[in-house]
C-alpha atoms as a PDB file:
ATOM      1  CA  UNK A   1      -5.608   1.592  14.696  1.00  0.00           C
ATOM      2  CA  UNK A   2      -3.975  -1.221  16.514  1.00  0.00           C
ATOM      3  CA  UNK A   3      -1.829  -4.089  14.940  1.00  0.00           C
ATOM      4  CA  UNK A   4      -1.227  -7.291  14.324  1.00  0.00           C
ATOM      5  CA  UNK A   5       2.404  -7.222  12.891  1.00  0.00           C
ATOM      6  CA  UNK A   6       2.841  -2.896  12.992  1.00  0.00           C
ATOM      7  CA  UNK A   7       1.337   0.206  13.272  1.00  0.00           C
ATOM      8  CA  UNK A   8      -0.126   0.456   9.704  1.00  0.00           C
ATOM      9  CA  UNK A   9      -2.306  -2.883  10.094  1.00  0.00           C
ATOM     10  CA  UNK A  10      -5.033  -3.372  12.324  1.00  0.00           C
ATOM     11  CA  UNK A  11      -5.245  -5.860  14.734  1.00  0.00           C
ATOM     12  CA  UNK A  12      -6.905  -9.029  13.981  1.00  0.00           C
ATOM     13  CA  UNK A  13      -8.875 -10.233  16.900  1.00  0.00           C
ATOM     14  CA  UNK A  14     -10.478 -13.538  15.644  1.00  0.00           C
ATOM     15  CA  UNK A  15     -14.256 -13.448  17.616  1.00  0.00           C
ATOM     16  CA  UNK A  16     -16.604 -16.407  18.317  1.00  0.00           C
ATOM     17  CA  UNK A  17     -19.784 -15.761  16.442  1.00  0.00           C
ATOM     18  CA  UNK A  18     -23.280 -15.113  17.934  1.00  0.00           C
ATOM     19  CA  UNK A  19     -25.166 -18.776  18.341  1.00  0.00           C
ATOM     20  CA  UNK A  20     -27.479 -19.445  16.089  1.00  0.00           C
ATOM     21  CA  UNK A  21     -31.413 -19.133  16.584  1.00  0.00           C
ATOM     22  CA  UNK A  22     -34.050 -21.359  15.598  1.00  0.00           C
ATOM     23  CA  UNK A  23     -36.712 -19.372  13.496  1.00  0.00           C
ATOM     24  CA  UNK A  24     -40.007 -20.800  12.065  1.00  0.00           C
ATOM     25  CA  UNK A  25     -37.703 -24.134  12.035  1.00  0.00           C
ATOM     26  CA  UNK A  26     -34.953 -23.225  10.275  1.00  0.00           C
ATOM     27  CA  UNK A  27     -31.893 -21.526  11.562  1.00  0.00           C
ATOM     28  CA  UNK A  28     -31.139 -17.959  11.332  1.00  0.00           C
ATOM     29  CA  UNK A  29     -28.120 -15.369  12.622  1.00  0.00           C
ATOM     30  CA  UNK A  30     -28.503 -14.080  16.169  1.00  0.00           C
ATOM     31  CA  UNK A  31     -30.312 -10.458  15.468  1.00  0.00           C
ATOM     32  CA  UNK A  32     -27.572  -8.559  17.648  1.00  0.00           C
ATOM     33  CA  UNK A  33     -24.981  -6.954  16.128  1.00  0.00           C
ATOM     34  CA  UNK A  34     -22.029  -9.295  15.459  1.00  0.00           C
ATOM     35  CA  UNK A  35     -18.378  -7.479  14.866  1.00  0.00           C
ATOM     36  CA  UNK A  36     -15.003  -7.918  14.804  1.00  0.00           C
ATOM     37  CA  UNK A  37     -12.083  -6.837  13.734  1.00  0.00           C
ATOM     38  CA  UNK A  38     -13.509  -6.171  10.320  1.00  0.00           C
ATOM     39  CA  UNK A  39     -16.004  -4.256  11.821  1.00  0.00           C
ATOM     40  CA  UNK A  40     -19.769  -5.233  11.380  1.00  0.00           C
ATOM     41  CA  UNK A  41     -20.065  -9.131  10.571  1.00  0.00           C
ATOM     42  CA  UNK A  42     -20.499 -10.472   6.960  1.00  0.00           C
ATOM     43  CA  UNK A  43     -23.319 -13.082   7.063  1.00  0.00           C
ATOM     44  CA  UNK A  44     -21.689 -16.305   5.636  1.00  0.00           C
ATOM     45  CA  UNK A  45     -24.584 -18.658   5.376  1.00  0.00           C
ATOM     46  CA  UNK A  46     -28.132 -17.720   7.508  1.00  0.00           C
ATOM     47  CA  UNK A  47     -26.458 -19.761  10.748  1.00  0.00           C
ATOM     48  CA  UNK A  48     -23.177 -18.315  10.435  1.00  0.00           C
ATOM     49  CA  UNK A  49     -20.887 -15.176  10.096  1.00  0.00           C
ATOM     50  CA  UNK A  50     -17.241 -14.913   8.112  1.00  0.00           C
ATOM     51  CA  UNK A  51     -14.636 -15.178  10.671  1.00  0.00           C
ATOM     52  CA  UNK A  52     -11.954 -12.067   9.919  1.00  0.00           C
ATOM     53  CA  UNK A  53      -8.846 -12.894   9.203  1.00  0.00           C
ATOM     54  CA  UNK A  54      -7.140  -9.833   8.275  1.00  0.00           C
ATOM     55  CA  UNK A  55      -7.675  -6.091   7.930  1.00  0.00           C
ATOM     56  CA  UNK A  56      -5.558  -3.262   6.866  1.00  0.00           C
ATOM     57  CA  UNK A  57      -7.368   0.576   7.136  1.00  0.00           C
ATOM     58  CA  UNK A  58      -3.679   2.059   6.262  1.00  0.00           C
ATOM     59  CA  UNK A  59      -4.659   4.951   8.967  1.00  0.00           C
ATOM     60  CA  UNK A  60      -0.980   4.682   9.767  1.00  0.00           C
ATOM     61  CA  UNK A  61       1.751   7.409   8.282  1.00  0.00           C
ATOM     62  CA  UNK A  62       3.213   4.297   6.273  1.00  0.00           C
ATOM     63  CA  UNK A  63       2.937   1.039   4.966  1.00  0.00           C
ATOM     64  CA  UNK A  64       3.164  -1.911   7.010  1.00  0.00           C
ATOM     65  CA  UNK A  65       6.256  -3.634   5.549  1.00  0.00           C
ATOM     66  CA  UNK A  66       5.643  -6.907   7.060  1.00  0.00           C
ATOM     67  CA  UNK A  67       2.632  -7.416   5.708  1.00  0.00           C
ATOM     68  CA  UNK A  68       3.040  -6.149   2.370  1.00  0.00           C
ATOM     69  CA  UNK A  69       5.583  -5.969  -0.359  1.00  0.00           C
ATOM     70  CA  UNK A  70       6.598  -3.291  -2.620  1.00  0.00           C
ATOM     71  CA  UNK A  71       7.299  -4.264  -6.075  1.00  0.00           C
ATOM     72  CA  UNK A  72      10.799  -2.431  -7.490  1.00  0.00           C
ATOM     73  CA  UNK A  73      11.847  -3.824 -11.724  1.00  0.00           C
ATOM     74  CA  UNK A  74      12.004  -2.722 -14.417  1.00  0.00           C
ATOM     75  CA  UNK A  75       9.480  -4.565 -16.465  1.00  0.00           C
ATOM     76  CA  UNK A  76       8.370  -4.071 -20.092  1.00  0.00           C
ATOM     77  CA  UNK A  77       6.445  -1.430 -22.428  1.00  0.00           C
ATOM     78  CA  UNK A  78       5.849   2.393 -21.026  1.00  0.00           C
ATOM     79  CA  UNK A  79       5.704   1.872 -17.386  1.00  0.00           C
ATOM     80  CA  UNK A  80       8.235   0.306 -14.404  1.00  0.00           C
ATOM     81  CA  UNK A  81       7.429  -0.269 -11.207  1.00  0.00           C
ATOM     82  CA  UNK A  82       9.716   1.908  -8.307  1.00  0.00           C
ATOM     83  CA  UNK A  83       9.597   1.684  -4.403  1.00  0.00           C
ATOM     84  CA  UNK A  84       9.267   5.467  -3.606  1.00  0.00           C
ATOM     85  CA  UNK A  85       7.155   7.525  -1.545  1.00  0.00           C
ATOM     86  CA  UNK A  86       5.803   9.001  -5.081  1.00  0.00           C
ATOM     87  CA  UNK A  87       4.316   5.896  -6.146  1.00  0.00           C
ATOM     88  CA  UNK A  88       3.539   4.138  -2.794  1.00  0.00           C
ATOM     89  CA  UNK A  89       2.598   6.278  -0.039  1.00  0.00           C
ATOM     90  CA  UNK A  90      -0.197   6.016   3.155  1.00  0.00           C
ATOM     91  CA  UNK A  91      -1.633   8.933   4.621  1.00  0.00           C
ATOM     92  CA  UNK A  92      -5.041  10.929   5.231  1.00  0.00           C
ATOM     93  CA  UNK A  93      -6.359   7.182   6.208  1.00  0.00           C
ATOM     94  CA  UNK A  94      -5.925   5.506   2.717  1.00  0.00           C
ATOM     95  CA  UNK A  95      -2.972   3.618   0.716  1.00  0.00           C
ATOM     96  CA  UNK A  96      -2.484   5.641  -2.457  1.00  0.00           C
ATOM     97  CA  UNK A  97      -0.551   4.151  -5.400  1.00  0.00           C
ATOM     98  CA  UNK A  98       0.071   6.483  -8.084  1.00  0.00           C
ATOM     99  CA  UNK A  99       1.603   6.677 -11.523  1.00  0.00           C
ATOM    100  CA  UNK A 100       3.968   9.414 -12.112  1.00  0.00           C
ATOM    101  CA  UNK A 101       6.392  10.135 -15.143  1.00  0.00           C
ATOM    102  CA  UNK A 102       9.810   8.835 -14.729  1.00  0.00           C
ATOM    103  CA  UNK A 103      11.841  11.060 -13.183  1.00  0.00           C
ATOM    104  CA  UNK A 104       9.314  12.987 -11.380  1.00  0.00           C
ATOM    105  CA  UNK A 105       9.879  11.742  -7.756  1.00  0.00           C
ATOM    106  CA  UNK A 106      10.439   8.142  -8.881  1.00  0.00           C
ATOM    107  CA  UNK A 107      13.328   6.903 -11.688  1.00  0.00           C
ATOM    108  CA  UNK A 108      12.888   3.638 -13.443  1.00  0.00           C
ATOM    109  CA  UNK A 109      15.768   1.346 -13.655  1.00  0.00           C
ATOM    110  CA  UNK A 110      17.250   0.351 -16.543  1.00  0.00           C
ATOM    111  CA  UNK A 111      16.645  -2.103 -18.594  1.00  0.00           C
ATOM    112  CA  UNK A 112      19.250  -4.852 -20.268  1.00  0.00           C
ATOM    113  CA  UNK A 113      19.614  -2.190 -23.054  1.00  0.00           C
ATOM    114  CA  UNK A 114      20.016   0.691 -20.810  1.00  0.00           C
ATOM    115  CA  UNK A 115      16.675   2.056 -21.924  1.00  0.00           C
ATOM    116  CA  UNK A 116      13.951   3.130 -18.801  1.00  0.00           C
ATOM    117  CA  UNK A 117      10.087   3.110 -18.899  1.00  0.00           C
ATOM    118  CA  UNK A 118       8.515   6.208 -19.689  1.00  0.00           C
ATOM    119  CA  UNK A 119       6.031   6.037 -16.015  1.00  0.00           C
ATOM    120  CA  UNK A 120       6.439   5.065 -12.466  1.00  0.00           C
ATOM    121  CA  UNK A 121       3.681   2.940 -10.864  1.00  0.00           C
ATOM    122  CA  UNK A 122       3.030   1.844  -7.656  1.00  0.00           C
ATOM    123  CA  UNK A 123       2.366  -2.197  -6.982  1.00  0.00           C
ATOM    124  CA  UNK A 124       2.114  -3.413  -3.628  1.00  0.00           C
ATOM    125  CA  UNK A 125       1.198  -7.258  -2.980  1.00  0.00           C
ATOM    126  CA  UNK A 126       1.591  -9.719  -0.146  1.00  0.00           C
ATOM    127  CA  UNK A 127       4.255 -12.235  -1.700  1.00  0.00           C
ATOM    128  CA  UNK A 128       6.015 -14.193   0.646  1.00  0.00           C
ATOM    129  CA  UNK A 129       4.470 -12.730   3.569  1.00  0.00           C
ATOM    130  CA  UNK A 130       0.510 -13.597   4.173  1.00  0.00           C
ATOM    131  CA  UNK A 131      -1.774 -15.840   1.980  1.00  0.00           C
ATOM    132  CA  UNK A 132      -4.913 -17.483   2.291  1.00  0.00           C
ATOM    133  CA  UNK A 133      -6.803 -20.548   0.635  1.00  0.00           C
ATOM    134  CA  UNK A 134     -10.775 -19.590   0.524  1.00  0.00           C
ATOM    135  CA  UNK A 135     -12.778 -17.384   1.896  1.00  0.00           C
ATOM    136  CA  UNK A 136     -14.114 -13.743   1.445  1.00  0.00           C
ATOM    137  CA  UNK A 137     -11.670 -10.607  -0.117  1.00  0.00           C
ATOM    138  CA  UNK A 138     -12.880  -7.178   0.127  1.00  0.00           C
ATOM    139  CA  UNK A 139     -11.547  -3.653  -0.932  1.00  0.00           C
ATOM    140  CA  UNK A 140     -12.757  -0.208  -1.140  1.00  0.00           C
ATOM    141  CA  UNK A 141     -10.834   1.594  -3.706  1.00  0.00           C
ATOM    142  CA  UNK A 142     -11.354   4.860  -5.891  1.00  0.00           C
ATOM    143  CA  UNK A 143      -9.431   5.503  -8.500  1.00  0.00           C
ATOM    144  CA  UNK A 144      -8.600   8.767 -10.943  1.00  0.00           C
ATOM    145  CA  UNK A 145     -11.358  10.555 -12.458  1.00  0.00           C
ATOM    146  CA  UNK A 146     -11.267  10.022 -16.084  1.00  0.00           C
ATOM    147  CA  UNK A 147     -12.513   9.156 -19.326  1.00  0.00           C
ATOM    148  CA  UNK A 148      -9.094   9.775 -20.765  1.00  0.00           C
ATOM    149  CA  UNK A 149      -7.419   6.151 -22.135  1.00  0.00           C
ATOM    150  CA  UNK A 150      -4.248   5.363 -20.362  1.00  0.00           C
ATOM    151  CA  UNK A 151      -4.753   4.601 -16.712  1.00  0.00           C
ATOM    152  CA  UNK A 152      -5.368   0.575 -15.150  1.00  0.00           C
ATOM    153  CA  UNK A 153      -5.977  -0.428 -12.204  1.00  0.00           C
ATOM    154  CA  UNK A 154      -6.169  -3.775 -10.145  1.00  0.00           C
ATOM    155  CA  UNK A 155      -7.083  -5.612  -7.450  1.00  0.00           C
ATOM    156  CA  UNK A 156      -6.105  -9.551  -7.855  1.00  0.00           C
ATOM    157  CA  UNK A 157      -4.634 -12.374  -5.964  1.00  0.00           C
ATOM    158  CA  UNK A 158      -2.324 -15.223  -7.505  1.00  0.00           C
ATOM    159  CA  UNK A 159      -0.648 -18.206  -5.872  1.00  0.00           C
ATOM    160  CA  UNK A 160       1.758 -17.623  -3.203  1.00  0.00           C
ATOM    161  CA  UNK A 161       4.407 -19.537  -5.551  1.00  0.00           C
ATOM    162  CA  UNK A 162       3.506 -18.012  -8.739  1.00  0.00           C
ATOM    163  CA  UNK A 163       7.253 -17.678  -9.576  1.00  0.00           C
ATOM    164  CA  UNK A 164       8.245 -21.253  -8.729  1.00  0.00           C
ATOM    165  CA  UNK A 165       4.875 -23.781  -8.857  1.00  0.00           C
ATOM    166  CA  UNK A 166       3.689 -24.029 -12.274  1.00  0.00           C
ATOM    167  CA  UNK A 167       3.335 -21.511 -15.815  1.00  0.00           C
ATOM    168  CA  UNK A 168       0.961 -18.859 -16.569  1.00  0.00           C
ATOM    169  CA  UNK A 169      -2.246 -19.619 -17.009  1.00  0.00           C
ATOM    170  CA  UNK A 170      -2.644 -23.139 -15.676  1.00  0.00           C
ATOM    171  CA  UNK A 171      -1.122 -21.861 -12.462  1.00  0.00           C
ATOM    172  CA  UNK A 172      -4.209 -19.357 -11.641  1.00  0.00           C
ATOM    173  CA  UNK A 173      -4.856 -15.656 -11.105  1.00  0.00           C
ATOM    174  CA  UNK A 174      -8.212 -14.070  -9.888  1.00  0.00           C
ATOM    175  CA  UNK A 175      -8.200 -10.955 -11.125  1.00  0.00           C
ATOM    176  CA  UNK A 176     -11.279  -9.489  -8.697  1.00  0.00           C
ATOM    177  CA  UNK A 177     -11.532  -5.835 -10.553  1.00  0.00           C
ATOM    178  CA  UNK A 178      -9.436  -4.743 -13.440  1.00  0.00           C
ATOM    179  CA  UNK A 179     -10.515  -0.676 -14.156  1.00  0.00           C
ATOM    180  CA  UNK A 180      -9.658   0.581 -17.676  1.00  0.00           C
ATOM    181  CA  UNK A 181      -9.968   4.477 -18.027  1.00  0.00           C
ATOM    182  CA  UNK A 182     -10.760   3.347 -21.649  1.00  0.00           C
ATOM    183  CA  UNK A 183     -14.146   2.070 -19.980  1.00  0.00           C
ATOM    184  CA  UNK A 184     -14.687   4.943 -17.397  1.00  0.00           C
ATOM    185  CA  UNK A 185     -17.911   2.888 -16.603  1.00  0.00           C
ATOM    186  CA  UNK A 186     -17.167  -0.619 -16.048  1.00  0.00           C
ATOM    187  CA  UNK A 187     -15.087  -3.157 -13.550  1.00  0.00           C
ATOM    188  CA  UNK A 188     -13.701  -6.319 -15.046  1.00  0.00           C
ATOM    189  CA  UNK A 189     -13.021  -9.106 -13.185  1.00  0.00           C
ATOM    190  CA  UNK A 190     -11.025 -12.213 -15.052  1.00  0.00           C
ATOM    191  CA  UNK A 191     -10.666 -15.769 -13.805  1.00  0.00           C
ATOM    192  CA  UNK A 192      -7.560 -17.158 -15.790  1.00  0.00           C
ATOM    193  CA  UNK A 193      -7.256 -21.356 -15.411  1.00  0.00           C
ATOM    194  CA  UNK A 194      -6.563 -23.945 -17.240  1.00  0.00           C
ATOM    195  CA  UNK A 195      -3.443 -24.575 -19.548  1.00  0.00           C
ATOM    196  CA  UNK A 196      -5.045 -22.385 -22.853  1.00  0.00           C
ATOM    197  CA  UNK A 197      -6.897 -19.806 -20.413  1.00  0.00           C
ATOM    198  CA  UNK A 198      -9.827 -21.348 -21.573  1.00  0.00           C
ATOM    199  CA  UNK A 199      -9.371 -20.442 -25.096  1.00  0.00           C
ATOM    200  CA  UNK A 200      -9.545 -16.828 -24.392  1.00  0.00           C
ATOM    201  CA  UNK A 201     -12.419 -14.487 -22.596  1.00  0.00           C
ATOM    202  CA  UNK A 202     -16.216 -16.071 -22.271  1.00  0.00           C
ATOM    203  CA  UNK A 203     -18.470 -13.354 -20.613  1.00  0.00           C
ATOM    204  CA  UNK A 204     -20.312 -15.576 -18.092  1.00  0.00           C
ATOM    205  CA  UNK A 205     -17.435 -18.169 -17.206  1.00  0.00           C
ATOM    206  CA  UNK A 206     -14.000 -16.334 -16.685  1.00  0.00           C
ATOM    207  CA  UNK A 207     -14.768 -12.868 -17.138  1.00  0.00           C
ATOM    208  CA  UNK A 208     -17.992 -10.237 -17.266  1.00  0.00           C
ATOM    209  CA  UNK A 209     -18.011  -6.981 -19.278  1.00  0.00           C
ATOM    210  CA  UNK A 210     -21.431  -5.588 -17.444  1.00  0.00           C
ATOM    211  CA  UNK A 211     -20.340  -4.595 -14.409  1.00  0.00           C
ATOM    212  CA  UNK A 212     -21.287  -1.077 -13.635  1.00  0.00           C
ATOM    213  CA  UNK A 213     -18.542   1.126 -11.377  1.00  0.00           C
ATOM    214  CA  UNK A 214     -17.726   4.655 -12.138  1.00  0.00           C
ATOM    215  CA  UNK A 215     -14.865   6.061 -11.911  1.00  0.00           C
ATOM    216  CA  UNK A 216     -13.272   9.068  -9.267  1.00  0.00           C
ATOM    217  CA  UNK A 217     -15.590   7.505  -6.776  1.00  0.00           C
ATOM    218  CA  UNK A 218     -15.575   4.834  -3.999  1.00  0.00           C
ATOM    219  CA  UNK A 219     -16.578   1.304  -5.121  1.00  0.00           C
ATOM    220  CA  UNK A 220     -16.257  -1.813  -3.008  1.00  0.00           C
ATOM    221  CA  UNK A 221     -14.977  -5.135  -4.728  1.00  0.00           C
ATOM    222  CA  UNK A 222     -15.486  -8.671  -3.029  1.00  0.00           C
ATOM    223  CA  UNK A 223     -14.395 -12.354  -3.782  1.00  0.00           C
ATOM    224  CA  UNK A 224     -15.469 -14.887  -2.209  1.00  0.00           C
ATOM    225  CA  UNK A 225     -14.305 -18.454  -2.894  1.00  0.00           C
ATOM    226  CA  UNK A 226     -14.231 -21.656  -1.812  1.00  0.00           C
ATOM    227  CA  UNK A 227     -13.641 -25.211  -3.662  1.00  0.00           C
ATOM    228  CA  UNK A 228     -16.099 -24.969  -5.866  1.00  0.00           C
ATOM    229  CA  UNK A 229     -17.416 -21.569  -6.600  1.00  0.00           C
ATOM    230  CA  UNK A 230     -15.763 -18.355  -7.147  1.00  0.00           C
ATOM    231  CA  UNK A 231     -18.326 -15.329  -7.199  1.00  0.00           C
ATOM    232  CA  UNK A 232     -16.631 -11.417  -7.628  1.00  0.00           C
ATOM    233  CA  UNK A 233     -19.278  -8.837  -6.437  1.00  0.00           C
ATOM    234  CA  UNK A 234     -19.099  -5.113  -7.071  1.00  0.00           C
ATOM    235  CA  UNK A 235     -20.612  -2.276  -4.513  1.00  0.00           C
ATOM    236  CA  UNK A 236     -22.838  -5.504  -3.200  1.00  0.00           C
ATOM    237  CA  UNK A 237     -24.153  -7.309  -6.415  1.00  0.00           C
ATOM    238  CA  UNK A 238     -22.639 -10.443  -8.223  1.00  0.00           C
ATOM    239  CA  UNK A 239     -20.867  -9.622 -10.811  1.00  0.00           C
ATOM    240  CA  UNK A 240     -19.648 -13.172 -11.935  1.00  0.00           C
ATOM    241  CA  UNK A 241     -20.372 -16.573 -10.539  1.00  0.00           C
ATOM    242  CA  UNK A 242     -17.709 -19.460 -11.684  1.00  0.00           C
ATOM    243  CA  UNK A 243     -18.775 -23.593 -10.390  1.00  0.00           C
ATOM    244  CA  UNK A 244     -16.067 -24.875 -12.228  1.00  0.00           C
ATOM    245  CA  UNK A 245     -14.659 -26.126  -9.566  1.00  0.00           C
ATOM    246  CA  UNK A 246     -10.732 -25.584 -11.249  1.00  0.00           C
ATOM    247  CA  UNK A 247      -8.129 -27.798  -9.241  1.00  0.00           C
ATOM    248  CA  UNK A 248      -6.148 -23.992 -10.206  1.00  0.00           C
ATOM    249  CA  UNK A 249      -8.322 -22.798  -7.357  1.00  0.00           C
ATOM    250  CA  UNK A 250      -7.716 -25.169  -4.039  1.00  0.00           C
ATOM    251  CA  UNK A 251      -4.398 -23.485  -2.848  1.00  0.00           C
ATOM    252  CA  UNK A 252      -3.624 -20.579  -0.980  1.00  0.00           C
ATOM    253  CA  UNK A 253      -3.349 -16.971  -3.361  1.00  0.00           C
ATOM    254  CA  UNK A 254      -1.872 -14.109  -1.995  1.00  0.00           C
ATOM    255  CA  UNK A 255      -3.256 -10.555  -2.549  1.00  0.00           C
ATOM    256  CA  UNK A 256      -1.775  -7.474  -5.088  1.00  0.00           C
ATOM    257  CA  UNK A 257      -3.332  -4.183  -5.542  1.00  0.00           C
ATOM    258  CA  UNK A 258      -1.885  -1.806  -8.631  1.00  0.00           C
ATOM    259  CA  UNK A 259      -1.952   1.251 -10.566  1.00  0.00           C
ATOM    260  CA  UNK A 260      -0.648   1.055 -13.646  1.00  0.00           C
ATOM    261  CA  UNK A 261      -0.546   2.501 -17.035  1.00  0.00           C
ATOM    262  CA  UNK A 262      -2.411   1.150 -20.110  1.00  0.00           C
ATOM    263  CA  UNK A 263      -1.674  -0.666 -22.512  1.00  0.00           C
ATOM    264  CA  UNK A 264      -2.913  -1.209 -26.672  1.00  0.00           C
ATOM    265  CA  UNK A 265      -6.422   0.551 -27.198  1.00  0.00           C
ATOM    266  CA  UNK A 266      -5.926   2.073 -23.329  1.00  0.00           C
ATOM    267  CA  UNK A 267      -2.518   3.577 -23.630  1.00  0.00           C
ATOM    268  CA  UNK A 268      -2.033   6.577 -22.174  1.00  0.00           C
ATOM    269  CA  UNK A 269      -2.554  10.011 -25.045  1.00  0.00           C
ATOM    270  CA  UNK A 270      -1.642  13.514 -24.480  1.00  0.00           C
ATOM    271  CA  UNK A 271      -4.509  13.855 -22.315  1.00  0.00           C
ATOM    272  CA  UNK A 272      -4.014  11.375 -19.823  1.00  0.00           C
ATOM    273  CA  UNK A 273      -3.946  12.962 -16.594  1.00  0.00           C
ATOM    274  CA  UNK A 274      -0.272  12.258 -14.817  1.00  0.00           C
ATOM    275  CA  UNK A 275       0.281  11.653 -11.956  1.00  0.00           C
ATOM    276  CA  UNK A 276      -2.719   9.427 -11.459  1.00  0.00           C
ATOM    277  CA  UNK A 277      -3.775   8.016  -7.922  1.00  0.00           C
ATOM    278  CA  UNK A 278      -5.454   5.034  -6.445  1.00  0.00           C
ATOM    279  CA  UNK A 279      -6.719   4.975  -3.366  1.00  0.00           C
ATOM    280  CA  UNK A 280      -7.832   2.033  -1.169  1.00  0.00           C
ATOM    281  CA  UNK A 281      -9.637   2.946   1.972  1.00  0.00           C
ATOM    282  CA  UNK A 282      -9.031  -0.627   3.264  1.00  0.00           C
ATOM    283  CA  UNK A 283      -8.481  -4.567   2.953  1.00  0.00           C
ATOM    284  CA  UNK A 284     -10.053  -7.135   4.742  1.00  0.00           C
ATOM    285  CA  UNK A 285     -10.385 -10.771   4.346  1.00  0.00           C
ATOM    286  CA  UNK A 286     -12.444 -13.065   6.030  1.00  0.00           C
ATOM    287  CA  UNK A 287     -12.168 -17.317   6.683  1.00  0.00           C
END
């Protein structure tokens, strides 16, 4: 794989697109095979193709630290998140973040009252290092095989000054696929906007509790999004369409992708299997 800013991301070579055709007198894609550095082209609109931005097939032997950053606190409830090879780790071709008990590879830190989280997870995002305002967001991702509660995982993007610009939820989050081993079935994808979150989940606005992925296999998640509409797909069909056109929305998000451990009706039992792995096969983004 070459790079764009180190071994473990591939290059981004930013292609014209085929010229359109005229067809029956309206205007269709070229019929040859456009690709990039994403690989085959996304059709955009049926005169245009997505322009790639960005693409990441972690076929390296470890994780491109200038592209993405490793999260390392304590944080709250069972779980921390630690900056070890046992939570964060490429290899074989894929990005693997796992959950492990603390103290098995990976030690939490302690917290103000000396006490440490029970797990270790692994949270990677691109925070102060790449963001993007619009445009399409795609992973491939499989996570543990399970219908044991306990395990969560995400793939979600938030503003590149999420810690500085503005509170929770006014300030945005697009969370593309949230996985709950509680719901070995489903994906869950949650728009949060607005200074109340919109009053709270409303299947068909900001979030969508029908959308069918199984878990311990490979499932593809996509965003795309632009001023006025944000649609989530899952393995190629919309999952959830938004037009309200948020103000949250028009600014550039950066991109986080996480395993973690449950919480409430989804934390982790006896049976839970630990460690538990993610793995994402690749990112790419297009403009």
């Amino acid at each position: 794989m070459l790079s764009l800013f180190g071994a473990a991301l591939s290059a981004v070579v930013l292609l014209v697109a085929p010229a359109a055709t005229q067809s029956g007198g309206s205007e269709v894609v070229a019929a040859k095979a456009y690709r990039d550095a994403c690989g085959a082209g996304k059709i955009r609109t049926r005169s245009t193709y997505w322009t790639c931005t960005l693409v990441d097939d972690f076929n390296g032997t470890a994780l491109n630290r200038k592209l993405w950053h490793v999260m390392a606190q304590p944080s709250e409830g069972l779980a921390c998140q630690v900056d070890s090879p046992a939570t964060v780790s490429v290899s074989g071709g894929t990005l693997k973040l796992r959950a492990v008990r603390s103290g098995s590879g990976a030690t939490c830190p302690p917290r103000w009252n000396g006490a440490r989280g029970t797990y270790a997870t692994g949270w990677i995002n691109t925070f102060n290092k790449w963001s993007q305002q619009y445009g399409r967001f795609e992973v491939r991702m499989r996570n543990t095989d399970t219908r044991t509660p306990g395990l969560q995982e995400a793939f979600w993007l938030w503003p590149d000054m999420r810690y500085s610009g503005g509170f929770w939820p006014d300030h945005g989050e697009i969370d593309v696929v949230e996985t709950y081993s509680q719901y070995p079935d489903l994906m869950v994808p949650y728009l949060h906007y607005t200074f109340n979150d919109n009053g709270g989940p409303i299947p068909g606005l900001n979030t969508a509790w029908n959308c069918q992925a199984k878990r311990g296999v490979w499932n593809t998640y996509a965003l795309e999004w632009d001023a006025n509409r944000v649609s989530i797909f899952v393995n190629g069909q919309l999952c959830l369409t938004n037009t309200a056109g948020a103000p949250t929305f028009r600014k550039r998000f950066i991109m986080s992708l996480s395993q973690m451990i449950g919480v409430g009706g989804n934390s982790p039992t006896a049976g839970t299997p630990i460690p538990a792995t993610t793995e994402v096969d690749y990112v790419k983004v297009w403009r």
